[in-house]
C-alpha atoms as a PDB file:
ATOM      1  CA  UNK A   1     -77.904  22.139  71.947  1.00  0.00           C
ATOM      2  CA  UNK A   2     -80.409  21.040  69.412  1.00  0.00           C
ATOM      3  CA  UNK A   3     -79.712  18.274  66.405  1.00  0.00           C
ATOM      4  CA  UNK A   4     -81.083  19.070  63.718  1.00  0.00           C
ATOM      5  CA  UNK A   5     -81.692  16.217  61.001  1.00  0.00           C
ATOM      6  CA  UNK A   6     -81.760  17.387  57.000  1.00  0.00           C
ATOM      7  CA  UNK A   7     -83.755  16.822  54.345  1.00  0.00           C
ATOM      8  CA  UNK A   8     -82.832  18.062  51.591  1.00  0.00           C
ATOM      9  CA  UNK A   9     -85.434  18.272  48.410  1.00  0.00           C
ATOM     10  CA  UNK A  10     -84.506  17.761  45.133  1.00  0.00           C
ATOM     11  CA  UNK A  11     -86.847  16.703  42.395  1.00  0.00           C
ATOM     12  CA  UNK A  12     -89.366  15.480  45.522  1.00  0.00           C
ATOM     13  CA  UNK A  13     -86.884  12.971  46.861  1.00  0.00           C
ATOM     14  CA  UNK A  14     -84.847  13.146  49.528  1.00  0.00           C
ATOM     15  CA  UNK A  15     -80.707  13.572  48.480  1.00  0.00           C
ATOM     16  CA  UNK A  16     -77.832  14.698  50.179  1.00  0.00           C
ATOM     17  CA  UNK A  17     -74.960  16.480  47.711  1.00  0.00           C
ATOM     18  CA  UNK A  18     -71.460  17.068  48.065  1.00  0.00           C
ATOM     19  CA  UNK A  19     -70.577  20.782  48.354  1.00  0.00           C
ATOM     20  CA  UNK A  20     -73.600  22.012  47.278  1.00  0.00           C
ATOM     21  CA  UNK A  21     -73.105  20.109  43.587  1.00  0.00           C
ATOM     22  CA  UNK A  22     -76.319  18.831  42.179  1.00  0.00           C
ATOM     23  CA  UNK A  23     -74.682  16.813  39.690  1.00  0.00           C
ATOM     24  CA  UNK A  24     -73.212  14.891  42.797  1.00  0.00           C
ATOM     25  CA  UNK A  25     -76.875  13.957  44.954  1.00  0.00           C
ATOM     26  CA  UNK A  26     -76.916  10.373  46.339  1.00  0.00           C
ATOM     27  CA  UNK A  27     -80.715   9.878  46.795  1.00  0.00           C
ATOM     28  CA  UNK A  28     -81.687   8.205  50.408  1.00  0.00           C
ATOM     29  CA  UNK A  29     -85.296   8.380  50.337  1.00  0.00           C
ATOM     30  CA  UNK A  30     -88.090   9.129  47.477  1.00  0.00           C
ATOM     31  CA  UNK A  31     -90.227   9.356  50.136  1.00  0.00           C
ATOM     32  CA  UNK A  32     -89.391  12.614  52.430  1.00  0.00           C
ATOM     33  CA  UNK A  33     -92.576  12.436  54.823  1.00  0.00           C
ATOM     34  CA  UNK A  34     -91.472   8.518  55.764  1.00  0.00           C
ATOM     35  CA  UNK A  35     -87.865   9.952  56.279  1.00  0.00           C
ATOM     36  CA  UNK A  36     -89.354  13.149  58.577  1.00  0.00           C
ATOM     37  CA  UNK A  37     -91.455  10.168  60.484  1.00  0.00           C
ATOM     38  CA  UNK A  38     -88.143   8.177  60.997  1.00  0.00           C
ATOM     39  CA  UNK A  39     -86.048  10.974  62.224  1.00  0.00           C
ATOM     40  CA  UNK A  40     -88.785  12.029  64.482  1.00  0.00           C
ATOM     41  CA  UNK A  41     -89.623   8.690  66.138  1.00  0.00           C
ATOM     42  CA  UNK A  42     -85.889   7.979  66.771  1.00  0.00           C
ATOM     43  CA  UNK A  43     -86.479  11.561  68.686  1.00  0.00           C
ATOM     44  CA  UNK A  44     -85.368  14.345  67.099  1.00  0.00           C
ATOM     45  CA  UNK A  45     -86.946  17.471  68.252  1.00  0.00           C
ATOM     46  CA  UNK A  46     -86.569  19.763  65.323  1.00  0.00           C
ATOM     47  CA  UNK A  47     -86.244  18.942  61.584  1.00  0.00           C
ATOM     48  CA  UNK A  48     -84.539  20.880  58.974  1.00  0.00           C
ATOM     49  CA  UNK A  49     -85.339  21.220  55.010  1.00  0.00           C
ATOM     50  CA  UNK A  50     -84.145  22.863  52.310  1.00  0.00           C
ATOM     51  CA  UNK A  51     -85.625  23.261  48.952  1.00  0.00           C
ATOM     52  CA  UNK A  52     -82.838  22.655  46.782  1.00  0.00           C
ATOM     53  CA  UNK A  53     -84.275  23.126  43.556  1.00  0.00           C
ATOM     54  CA  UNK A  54     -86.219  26.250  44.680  1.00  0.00           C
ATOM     55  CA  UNK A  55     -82.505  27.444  45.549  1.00  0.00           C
ATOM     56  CA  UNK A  56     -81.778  27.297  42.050  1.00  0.00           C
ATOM     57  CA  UNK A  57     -84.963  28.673  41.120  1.00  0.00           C
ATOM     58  CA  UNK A  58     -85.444  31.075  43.182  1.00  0.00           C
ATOM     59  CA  UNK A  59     -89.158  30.232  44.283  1.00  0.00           C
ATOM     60  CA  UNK A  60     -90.347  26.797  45.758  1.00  0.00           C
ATOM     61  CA  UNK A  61     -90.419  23.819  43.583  1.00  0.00           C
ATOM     62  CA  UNK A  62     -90.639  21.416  46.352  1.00  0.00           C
ATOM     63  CA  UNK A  63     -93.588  22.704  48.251  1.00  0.00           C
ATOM     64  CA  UNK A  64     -95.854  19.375  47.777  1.00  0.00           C
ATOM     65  CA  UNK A  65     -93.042  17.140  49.404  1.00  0.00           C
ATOM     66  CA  UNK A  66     -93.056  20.172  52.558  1.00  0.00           C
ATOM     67  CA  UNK A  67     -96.373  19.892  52.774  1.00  0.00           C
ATOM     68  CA  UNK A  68     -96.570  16.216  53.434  1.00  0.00           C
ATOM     69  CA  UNK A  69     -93.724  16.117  55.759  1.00  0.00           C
ATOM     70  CA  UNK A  70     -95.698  18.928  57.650  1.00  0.00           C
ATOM     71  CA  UNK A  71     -98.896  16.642  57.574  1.00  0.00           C
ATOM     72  CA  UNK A  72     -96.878  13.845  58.783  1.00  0.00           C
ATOM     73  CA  UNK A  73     -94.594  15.117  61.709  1.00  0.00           C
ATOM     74  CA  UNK A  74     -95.528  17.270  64.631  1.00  0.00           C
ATOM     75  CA  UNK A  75     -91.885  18.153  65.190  1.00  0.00           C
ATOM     76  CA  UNK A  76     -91.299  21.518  64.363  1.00  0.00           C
ATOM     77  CA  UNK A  77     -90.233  22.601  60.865  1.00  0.00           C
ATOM     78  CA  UNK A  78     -87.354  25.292  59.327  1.00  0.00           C
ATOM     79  CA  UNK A  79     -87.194  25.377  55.524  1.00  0.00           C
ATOM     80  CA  UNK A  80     -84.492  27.564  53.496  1.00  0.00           C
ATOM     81  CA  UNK A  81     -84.546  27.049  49.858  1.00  0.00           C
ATOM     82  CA  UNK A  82     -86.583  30.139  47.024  1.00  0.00           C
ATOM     83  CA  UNK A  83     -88.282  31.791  49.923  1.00  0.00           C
ATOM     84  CA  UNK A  84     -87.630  35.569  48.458  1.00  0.00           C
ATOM     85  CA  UNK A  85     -90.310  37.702  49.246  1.00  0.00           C
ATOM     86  CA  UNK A  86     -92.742  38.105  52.312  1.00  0.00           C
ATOM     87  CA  UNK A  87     -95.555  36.357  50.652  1.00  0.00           C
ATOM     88  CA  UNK A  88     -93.391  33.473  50.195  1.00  0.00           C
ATOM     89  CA  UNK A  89     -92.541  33.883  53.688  1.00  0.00           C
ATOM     90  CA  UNK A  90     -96.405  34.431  55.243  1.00  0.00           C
ATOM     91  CA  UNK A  91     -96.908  31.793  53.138  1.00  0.00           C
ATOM     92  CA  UNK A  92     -94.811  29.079  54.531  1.00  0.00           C
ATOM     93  CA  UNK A  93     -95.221  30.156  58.143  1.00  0.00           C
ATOM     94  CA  UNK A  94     -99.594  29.823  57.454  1.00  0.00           C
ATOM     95  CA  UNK A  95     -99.076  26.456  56.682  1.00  0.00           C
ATOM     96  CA  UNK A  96     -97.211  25.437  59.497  1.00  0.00           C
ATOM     97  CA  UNK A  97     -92.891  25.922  59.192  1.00  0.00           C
ATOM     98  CA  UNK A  98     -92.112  27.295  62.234  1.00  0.00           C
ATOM     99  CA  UNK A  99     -89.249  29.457  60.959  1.00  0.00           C
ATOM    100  CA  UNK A 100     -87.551  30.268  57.532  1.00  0.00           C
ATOM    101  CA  UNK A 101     -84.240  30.512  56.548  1.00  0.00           C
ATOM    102  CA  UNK A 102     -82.982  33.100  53.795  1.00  0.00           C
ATOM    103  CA  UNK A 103     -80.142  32.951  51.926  1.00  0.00           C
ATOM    104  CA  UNK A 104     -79.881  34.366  49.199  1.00  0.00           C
ATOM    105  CA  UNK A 105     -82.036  36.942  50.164  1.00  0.00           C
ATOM    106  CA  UNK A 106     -79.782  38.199  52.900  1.00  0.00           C
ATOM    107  CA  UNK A 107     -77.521  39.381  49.906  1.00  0.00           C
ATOM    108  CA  UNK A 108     -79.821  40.322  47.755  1.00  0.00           C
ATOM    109  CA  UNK A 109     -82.201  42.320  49.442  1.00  0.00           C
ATOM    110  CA  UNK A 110     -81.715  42.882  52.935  1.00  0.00           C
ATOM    111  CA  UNK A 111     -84.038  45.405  53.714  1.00  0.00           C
ATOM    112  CA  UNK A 112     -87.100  42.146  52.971  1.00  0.00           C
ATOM    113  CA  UNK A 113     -85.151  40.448  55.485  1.00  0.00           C
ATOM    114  CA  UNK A 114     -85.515  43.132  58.110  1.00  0.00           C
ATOM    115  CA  UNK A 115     -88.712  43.383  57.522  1.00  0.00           C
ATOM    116  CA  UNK A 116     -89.810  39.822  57.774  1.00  0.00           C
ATOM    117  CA  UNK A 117     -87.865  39.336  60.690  1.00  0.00           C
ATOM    118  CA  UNK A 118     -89.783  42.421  61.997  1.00  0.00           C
ATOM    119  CA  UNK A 119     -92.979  40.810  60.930  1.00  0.00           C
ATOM    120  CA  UNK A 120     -92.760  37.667  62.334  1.00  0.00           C
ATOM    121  CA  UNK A 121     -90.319  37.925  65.407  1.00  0.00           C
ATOM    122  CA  UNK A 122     -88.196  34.827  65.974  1.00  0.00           C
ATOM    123  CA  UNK A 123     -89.514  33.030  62.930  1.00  0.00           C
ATOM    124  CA  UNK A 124     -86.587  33.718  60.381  1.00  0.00           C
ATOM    125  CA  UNK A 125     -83.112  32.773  60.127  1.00  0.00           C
ATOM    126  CA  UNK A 126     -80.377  33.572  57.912  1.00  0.00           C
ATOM    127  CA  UNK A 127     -78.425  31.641  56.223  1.00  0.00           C
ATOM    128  CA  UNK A 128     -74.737  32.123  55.345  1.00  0.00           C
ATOM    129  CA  UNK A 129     -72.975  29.424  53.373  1.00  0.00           C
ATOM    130  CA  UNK A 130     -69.774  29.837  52.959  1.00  0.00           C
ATOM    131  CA  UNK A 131     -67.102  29.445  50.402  1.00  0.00           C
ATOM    132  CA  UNK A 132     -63.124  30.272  51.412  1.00  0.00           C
ATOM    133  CA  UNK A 133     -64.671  32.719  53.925  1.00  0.00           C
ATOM    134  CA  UNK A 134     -67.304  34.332  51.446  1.00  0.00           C
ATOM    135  CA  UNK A 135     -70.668  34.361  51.527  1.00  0.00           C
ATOM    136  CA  UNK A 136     -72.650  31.756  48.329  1.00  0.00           C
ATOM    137  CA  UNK A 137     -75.595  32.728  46.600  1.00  0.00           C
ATOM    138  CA  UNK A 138     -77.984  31.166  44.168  1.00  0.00           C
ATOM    139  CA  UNK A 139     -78.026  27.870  45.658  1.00  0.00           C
ATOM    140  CA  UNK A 140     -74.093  28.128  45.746  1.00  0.00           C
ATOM    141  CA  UNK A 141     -73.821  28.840  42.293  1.00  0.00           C
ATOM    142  CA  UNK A 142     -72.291  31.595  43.080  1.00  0.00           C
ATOM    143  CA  UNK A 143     -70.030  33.300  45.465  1.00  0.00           C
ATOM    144  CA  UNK A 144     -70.510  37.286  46.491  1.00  0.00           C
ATOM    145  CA  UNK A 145     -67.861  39.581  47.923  1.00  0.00           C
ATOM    146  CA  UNK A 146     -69.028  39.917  51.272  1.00  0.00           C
ATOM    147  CA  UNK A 147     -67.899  37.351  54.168  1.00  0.00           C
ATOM    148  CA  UNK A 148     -69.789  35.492  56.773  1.00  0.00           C
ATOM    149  CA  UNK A 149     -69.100  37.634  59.273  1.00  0.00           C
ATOM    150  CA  UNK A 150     -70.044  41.284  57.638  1.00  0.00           C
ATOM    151  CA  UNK A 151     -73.699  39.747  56.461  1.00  0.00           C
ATOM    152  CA  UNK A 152     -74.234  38.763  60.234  1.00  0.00           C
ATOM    153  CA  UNK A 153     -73.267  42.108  61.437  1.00  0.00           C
ATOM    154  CA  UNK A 154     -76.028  43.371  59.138  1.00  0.00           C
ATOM    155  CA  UNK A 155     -78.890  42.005  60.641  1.00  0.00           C
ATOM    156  CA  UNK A 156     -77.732  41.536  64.494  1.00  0.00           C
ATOM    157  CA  UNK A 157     -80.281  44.310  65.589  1.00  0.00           C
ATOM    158  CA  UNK A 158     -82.945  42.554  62.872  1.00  0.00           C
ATOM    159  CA  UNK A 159     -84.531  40.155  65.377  1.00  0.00           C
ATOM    160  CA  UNK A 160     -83.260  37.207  63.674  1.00  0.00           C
ATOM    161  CA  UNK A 161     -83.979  33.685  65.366  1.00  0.00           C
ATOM    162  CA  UNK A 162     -80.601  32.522  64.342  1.00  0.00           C
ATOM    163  CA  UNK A 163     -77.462  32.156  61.735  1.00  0.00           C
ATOM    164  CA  UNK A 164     -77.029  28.724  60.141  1.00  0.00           C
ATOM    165  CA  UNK A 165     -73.016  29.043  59.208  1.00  0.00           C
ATOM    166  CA  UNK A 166     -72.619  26.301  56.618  1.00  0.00           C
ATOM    167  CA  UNK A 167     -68.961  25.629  55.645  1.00  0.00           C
ATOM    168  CA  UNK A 168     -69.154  24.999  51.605  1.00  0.00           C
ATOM    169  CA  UNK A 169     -65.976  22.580  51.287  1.00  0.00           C
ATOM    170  CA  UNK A 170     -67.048  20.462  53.906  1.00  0.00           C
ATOM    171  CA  UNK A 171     -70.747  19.903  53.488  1.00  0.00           C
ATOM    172  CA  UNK A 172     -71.510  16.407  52.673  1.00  0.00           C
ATOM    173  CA  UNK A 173     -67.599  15.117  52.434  1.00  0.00           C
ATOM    174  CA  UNK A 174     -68.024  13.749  56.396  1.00  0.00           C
ATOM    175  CA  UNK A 175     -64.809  15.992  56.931  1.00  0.00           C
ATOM    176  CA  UNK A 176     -65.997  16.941  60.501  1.00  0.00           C
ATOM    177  CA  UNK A 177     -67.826  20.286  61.275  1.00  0.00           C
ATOM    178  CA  UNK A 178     -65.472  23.565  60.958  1.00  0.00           C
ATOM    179  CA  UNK A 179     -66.373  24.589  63.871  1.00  0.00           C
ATOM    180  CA  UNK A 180     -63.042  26.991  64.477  1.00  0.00           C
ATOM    181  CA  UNK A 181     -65.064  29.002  61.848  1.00  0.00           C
ATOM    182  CA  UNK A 182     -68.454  28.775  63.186  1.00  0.00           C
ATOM    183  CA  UNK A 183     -67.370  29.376  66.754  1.00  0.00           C
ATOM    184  CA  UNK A 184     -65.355  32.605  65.992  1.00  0.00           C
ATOM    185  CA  UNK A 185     -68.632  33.778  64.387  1.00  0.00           C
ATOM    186  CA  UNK A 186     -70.696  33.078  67.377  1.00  0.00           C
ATOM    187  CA  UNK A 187     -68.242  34.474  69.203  1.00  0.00           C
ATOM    188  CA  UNK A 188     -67.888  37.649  67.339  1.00  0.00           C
ATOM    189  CA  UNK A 189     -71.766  38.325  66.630  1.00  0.00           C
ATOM    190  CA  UNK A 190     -74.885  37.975  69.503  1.00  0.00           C
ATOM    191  CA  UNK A 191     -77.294  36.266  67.427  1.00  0.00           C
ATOM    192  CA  UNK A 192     -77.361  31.917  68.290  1.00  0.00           C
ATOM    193  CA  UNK A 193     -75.254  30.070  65.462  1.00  0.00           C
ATOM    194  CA  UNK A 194     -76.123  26.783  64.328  1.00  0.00           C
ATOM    195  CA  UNK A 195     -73.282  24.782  62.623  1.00  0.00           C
ATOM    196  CA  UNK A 196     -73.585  22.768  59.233  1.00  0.00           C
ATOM    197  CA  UNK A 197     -71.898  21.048  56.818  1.00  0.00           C
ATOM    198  CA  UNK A 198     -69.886  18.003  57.712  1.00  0.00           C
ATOM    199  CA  UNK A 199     -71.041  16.081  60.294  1.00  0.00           C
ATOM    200  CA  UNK A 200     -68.987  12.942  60.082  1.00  0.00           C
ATOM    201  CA  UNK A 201     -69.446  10.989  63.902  1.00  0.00           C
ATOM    202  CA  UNK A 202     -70.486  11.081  67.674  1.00  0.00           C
ATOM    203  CA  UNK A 203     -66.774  13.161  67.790  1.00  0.00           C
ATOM    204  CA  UNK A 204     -68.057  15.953  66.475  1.00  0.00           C
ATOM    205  CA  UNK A 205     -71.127  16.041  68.865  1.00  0.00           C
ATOM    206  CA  UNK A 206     -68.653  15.733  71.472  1.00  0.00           C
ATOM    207  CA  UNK A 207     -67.363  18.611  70.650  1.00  0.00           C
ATOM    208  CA  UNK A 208     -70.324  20.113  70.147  1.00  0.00           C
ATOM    209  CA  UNK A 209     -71.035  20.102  73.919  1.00  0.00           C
ATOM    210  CA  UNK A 210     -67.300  21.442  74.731  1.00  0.00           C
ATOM    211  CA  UNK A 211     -67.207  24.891  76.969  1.00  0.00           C
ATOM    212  CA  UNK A 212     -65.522  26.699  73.407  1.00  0.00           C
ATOM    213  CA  UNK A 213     -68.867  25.979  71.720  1.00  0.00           C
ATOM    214  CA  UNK A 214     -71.079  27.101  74.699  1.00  0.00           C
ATOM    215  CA  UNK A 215     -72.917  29.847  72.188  1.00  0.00           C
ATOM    216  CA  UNK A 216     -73.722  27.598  69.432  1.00  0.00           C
ATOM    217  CA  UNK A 217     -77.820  27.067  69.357  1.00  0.00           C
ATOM    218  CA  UNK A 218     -77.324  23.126  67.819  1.00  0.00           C
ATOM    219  CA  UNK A 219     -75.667  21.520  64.633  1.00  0.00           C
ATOM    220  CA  UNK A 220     -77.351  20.234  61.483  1.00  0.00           C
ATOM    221  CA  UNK A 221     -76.480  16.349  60.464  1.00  0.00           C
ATOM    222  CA  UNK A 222     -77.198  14.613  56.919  1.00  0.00           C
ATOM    223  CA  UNK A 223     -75.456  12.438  55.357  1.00  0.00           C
ATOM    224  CA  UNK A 224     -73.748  10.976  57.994  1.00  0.00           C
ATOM    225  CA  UNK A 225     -77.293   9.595  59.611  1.00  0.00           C
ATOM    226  CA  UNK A 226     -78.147   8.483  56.658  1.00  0.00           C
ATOM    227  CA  UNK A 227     -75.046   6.499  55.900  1.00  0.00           C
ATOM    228  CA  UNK A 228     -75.397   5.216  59.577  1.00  0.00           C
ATOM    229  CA  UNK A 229     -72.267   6.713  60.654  1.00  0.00           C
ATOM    230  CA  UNK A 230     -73.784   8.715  63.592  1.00  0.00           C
ATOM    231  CA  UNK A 231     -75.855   6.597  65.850  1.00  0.00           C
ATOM    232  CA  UNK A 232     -79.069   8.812  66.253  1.00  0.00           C
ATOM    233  CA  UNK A 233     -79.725   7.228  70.034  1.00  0.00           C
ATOM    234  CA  UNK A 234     -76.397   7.593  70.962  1.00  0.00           C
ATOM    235  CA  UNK A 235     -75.925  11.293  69.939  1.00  0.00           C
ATOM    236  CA  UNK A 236     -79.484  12.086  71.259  1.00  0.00           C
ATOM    237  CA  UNK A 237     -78.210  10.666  74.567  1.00  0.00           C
ATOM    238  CA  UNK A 238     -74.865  12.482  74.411  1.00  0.00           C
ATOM    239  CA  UNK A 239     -76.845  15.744  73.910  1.00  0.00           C
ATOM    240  CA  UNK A 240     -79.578  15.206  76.883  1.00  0.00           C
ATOM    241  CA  UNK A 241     -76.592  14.385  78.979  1.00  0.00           C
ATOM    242  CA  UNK A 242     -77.979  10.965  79.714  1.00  0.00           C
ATOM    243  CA  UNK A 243     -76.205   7.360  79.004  1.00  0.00           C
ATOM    244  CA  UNK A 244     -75.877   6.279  75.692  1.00  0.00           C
END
């Protein structure tokens, strides 16, 4: 089970937003690459970014503010956000991400995303976010007719590293993970499944590590570290199975 802190980019500082709204971002830190250092000195293993505005934009508008977190950490690195194309992708991984994550991409064109997976074996995840059981595009702008579990179906024989299921209507609210949803997609597909959006306590890591979520590769937590509401030593111990 691997915790995986978030940083999410917007306008080079580091925000967290509620439901994917970028009219509602509380900024934490306007300095990313100190924030990356933090998280991996209180010893995370594995950090995870997302390009928010590139999202929107559909190309990277963050990519000085990844670059200095990669200079600063030697964790490694998975970025999602504008990564559309396999140069974008060649790019990222050349300079040091150890695997991408595409979203809207998966939608859009997912013949690039069986090829890049084919490329670069076990260096790209998809990501489905997910909005009353359908799958969000276009930074969440927008919401597409297919659900969660028909785009994973599409690229289980892909050679995908991994899904990151992100539950839309809980992501930054500290409503607890939905992980009834995320587990019946692990469940029902044979790529690993990472859970996101909602995070709220040490309860949900506990569950976490319950026998019903044995096929879930790790969890992604924001805003509640950040507010201080999950103890990063204590759910670090919980996961190693060592006293808190």
């Amino acid at each position: 089970m691997i915790l995986f802190p978030a940083i999410d980019l917007k306008e080079g500082k580091c925000v967290r937003l509620q439901q994917g709204d970028m009219a509602r971002a509380t900024i934490f830190n306007h300095d990313p690459a100190q924030q990356a250092a933090v998280f991996e000195a209180q010893g995370f293993r594995y950090l995870h970014i997302v390009d928010l505005d590139g999202a929107f934009a559909g190309k990277p508008v963050n990519a000085i503010a990844v670059e200095r977190i990669l200079e600063t950490v030697a964790m490694p690195v998975q970025l999602g956000g504008g990564i559309r194309d396999l140069a974008g992708v060649e790019a990222w991984l050349a300079k040091g991400i150890t695997r991408v994550i595409l979203g809207t991409a998966a939608v859009r064109d997912p013949a690039f995303v069986r090829e890049a997976a084919r490329r670069f074996p076990g260096r790209v995840a998809v990501g489905l976010d997910a909005k009353d059981g359908h799958v969000a595009v276009e930074g969440w702008a927008e919401t597409s007719e297919l659900t969660a579990l028909e785009l994973a179906r599409r690229f289980e024989d892909a050679g995908v590293a991994a899904i990151i299921y992100t539950d839309i209507a809980r992501d930054g609210l500290l409503k607890g993970l939905n992980l009834e949803a995320t587990i019946a997609l692990a469940d029902a597909i044979s790529l690993p499944v990472i859970a996101s959006g909602g995070l709220a306590s040490i309860e949900d890591v506990k569950a976490l590590l319950e026998p019903r979520a044995k096929k879930l590769e790790g969890a992604i937590t924001g805003r509640a570290l950040y507010d201080g509401r999950l103890d990063p030593r204590a759910a670090l111990a919980l996961v190693a199975g060592l006293p808190a």
